[in-house]
Protein backbone atom coordinates (compact mmCIF):
# COMPACT_ATOMS: atom_id res chain seq x y z
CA UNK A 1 -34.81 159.14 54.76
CA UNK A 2 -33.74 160.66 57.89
CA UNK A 3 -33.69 164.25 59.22
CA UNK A 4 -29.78 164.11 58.76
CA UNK A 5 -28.78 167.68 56.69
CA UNK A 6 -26.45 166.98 54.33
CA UNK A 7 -22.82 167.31 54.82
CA UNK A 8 -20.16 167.79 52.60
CA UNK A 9 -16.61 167.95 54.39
CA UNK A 10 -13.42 169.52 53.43
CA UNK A 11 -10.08 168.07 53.74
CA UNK A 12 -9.24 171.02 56.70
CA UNK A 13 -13.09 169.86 58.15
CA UNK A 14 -12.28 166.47 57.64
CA UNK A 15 -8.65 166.18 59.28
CA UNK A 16 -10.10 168.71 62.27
CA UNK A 17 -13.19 166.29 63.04
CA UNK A 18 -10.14 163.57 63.35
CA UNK A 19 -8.46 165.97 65.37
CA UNK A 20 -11.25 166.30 67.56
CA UNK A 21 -12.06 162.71 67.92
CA UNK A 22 -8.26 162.13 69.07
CA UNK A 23 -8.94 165.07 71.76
CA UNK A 24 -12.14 163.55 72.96
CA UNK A 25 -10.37 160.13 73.35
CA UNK A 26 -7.02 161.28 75.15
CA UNK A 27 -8.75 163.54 77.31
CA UNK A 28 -11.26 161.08 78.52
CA UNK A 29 -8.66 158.34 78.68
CA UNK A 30 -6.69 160.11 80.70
CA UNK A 31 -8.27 162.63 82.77
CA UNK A 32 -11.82 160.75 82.31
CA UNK A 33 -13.40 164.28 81.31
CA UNK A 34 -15.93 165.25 78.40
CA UNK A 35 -13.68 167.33 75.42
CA UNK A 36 -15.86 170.28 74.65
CA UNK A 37 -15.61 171.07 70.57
CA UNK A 38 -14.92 174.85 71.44
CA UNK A 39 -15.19 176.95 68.52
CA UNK A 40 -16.25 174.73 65.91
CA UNK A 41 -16.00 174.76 62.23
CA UNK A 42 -18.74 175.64 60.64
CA UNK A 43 -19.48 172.31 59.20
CA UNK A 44 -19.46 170.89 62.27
CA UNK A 45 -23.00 173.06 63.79
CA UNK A 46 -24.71 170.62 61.19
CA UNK A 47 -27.25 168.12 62.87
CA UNK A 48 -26.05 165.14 61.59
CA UNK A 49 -24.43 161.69 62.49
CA UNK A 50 -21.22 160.34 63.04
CA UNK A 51 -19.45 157.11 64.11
CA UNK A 52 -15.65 157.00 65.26
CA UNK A 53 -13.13 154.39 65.38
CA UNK A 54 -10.56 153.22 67.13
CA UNK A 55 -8.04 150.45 65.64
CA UNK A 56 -4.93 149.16 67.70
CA UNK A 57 -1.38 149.40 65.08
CA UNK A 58 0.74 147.22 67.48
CA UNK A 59 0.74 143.10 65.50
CA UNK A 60 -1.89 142.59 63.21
CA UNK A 61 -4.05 145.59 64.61
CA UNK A 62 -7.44 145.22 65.91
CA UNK A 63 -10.54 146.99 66.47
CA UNK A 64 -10.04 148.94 70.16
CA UNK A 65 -13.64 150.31 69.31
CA UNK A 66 -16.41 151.69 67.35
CA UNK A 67 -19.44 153.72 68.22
CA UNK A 68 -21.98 156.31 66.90
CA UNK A 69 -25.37 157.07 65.64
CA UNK A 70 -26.66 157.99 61.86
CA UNK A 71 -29.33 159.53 63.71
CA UNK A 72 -29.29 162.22 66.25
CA UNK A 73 -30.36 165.61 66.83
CA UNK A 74 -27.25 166.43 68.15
CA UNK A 75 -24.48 169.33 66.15
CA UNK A 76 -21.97 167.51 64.71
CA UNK A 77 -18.71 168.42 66.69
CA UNK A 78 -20.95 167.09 70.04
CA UNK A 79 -21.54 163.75 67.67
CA UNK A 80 -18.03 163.41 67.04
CA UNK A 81 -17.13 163.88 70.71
CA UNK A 82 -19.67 161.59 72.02
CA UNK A 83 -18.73 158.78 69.25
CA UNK A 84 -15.20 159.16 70.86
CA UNK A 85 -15.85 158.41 74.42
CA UNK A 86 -18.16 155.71 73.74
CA UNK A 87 -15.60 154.33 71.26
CA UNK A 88 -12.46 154.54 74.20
CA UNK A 89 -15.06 153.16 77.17
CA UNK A 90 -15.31 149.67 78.18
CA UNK A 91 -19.01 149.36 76.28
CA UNK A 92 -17.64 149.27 72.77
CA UNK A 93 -15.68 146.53 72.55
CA UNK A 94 -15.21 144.88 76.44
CA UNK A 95 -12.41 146.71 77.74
CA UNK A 96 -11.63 150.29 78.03
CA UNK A 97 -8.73 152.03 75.82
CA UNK A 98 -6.00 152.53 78.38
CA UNK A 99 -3.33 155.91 78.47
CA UNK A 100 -0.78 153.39 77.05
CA UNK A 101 -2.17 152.60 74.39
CA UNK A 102 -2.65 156.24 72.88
CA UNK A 103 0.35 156.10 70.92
CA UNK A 104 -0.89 153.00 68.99
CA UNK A 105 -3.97 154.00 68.43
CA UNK A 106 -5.39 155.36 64.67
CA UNK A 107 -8.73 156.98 64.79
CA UNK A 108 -10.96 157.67 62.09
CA UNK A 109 -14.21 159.12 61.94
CA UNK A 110 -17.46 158.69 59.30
CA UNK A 111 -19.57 161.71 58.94
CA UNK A 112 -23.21 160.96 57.63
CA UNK A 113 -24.51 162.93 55.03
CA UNK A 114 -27.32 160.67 54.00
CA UNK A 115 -29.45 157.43 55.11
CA UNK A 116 -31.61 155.62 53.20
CA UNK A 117 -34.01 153.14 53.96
CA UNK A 118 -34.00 150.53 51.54
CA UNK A 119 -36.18 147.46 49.90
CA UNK A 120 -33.35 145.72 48.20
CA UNK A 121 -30.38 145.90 49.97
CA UNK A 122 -28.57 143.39 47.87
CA UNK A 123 -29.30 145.61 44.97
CA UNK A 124 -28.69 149.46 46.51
CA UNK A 125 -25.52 148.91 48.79
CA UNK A 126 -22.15 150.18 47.32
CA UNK A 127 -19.77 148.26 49.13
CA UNK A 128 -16.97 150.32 50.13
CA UNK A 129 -19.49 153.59 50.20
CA UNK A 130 -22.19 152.55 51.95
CA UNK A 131 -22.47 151.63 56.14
CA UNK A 132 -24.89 149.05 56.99
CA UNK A 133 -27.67 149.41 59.82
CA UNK A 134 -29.59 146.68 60.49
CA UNK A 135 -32.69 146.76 62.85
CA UNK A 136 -34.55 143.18 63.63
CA UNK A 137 -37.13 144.45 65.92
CA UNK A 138 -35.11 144.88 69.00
CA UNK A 139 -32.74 144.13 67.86
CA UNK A 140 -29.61 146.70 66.19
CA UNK A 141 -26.61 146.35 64.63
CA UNK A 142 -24.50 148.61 62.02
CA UNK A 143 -20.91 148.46 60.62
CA UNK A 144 -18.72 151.08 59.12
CA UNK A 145 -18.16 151.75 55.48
CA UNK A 146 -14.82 150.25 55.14
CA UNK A 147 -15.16 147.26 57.08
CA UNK A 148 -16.01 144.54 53.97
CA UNK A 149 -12.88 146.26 51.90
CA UNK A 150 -10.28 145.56 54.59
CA UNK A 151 -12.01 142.12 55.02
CA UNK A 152 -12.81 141.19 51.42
CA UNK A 153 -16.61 140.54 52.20
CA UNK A 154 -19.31 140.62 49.44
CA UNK A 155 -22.77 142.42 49.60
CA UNK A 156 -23.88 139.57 50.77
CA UNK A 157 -21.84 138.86 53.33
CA UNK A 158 -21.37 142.37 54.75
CA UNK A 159 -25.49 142.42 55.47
CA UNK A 160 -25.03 138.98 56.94
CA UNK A 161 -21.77 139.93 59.06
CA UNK A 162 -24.54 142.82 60.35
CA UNK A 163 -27.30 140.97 61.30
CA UNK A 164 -24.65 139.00 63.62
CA UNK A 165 -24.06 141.75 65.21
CA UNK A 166 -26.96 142.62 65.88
CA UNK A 167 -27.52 138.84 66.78
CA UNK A 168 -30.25 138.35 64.46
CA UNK A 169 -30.42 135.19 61.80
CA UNK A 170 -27.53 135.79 59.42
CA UNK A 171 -29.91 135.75 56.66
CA UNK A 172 -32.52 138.36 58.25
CA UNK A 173 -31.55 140.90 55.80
CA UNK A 174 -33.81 139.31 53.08
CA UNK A 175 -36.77 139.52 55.04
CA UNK A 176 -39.21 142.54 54.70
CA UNK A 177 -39.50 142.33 58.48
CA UNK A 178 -35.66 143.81 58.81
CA UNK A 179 -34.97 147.13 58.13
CA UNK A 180 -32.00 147.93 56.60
CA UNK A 181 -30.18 151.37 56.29
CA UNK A 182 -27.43 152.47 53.88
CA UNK A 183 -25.41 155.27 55.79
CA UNK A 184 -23.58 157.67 53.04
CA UNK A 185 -20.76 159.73 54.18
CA UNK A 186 -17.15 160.34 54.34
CA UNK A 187 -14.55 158.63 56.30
CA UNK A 188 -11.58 160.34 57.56
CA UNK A 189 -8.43 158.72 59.36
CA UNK A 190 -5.27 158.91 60.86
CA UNK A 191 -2.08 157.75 59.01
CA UNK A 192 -0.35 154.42 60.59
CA UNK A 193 2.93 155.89 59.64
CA UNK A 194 1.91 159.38 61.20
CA UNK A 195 1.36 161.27 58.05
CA UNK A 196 -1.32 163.68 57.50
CA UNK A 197 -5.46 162.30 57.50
CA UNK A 198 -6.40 161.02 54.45
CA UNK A 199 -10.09 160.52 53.56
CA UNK A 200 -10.90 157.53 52.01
């Protein structure tokens, strides 16, 4: 288990942590300054993880970036805002979000409430619920929660698709030299159509 207190979101602490992530992105984007949370939510002085997530609506869509940490010792509204910039810069996925892309651009952010270290991941993951962390030594990899629902993955094939990217054999999961850890949390997101966050 980690030190990770447990969080439990509302909808209003849910759609403002989105809120904030979108803040944290524009304003390093285009200023390339640090958002400060301001007066946060109570929720968000929790010490607890979170990962945010940037996917492009323009064609088929694709990932624009992805970053965060299930472990930190770090109050959640900093989390958020530091999952945000690292999401938007060039180290998340080769090439940093640019001011025109803003308006096509949905961001959703995971909040951890729980990790657990597990045996049998086969066995323990909830696809759909859990995130996958995968550490091979040094090696490190995770992917968010919804990631094997939009692509139709199995178990199986969701610890495999991690252990890739943490460039480790595909198969690594099944050895008791990998650790593997199921994030639990929520997942809130922006509308494609503009409507209101939904969690999922």
């Amino acid at each position: 288990m980690s030190e990770a207190q447990t969080v439990q979101l509302s909808y209003d602490d849910g759609a403002r942590a989105v809120e904030l992530a979108r803040e944290a992105v524009e304003s390093f984007v285009r200023h390339g300054q640090r958002e400060q949370p301001g007066s946060m939510r109570e929720a968000f002085y929790a010490r607890t993880g979170a990962f945010v997530r940037l996917e492009s609506t323009r064609g088929r869509g694709r990932l624009r970036g992805c970053a965060g940490a299930w472990e930190t010792s770090d109050q959640l509204g900093h989390a958020i805002v530091e999952a945000a910039i690292k999401a938007a810069s060039g180290d998340s996925c080769g090439s940093e979000v640019e001011p025109k892309e803003l308006d096509n651009i949905t961001v959703s952010v995971f909040i951890v409430s729980n990790t657990v270290l597990t045996n049998d991941p086969l066995a323990d993951l909830k696809v759909g619920t859990h995130g996958v962390a995968v550490d091979g030594g040094n090696s490190h990899g995770w992917l968010y929660p919804t990631v094997p629902v939009e692509n139709g993955w199995s178990g199986a094939e969701f610890l495999s698709r991690a252990c890739r990217k943490a460039k480790i054999a595909p198969n690594a999961w099944e050895d008791d030299e990998t650790m593997v850890t199921l994030i639990e949390g929520q997942v809130f997101r922006e509308r494609a159509d503009g409507g209101a966050v939904e969690e999922l």
